[in-house]
Protein backbone atom coordinates (compact mmCIF):
# COMPACT_ATOMS: atom_id res chain seq x y z
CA UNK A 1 -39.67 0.16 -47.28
CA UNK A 2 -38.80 0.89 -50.74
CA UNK A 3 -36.23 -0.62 -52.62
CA UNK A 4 -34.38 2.27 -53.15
CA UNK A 5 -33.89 2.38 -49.02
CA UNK A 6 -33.24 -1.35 -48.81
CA UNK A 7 -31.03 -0.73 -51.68
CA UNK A 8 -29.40 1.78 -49.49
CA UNK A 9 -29.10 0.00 -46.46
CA UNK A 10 -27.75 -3.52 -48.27
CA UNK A 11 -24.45 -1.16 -49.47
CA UNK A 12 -23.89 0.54 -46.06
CA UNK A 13 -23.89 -2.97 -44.48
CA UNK A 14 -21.34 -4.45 -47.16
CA UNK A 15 -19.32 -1.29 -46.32
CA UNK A 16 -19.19 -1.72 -42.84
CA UNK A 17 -18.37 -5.81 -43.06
CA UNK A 18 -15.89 -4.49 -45.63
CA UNK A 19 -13.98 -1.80 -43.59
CA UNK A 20 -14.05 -3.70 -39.94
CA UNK A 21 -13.78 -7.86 -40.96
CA UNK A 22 -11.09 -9.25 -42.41
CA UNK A 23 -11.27 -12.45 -44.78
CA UNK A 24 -9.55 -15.16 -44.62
CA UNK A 25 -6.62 -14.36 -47.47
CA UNK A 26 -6.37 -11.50 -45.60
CA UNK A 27 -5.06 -12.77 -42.13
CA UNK A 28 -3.35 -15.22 -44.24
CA UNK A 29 -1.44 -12.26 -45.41
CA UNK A 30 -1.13 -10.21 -42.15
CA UNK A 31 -0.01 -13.04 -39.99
CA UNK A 32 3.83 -12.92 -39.18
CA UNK A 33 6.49 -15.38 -39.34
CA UNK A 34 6.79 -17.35 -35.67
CA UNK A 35 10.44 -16.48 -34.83
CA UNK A 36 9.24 -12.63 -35.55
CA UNK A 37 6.43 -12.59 -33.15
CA UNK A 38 9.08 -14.26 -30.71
CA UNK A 39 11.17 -11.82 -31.34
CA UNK A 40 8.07 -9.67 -30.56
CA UNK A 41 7.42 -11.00 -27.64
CA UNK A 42 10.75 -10.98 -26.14
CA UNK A 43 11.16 -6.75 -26.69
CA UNK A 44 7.85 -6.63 -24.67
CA UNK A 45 9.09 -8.38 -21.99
CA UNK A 46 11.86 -6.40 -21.82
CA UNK A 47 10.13 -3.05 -22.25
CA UNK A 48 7.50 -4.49 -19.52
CA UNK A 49 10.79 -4.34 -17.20
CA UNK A 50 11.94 -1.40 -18.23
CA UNK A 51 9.08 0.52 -17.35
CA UNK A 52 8.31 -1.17 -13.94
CA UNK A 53 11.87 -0.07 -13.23
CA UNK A 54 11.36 3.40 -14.37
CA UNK A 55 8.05 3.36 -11.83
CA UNK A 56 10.05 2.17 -9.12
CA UNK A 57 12.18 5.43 -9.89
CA UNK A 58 9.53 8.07 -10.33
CA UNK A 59 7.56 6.57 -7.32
CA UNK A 60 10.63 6.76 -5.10
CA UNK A 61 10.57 9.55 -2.53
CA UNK A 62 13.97 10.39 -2.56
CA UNK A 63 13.23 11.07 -6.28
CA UNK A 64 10.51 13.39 -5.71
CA UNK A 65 12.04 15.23 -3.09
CA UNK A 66 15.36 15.78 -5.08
CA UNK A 67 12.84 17.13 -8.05
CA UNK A 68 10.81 19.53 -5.18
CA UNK A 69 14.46 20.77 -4.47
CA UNK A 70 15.35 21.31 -7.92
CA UNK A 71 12.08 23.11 -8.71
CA UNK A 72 12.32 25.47 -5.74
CA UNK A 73 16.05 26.70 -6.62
CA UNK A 74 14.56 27.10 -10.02
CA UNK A 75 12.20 29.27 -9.08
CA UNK A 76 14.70 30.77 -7.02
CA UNK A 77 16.92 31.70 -9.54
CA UNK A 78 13.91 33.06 -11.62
């Protein structure tokens, strides 16, 4: 290799530990305050709910044969 290629490769490298790692200072920086990723944590658990509700609904046969019913009068009406 030449040192024009290692050259080459050496900067591509720093690029790519650049754009994907993080340093230190950095997650210093990022990290949030503890009551805010409670706070955090708490809507998830609360949107986790939501949406096994919502499953329950859409999963429901009564629910999907009121929607077939609804799509055939509809089309009916079309």
């Amino acid at each position: 290799m030449n040192l024009t290629a290692i050259a080459i490769i050496a900067i591509i490298c720093w690029t790519i530990i650049k754009l994907t790692g993080k340093d230190k200072k950095d997650l210093k920086q990022v990290s949030a305050p503890e009551h805010e990723n409670d706070a955090l944590k708490q809507r998830l658990a609360a949107m986790q709910e939501r949406i096994a509700v919502l499953e329950a609904i859409v999963t429901d046969e009564k629910y999907v044969l009121k929607r077939e019913f609804d799509n055939l009068a509809r089309n009916k009406a079309a």
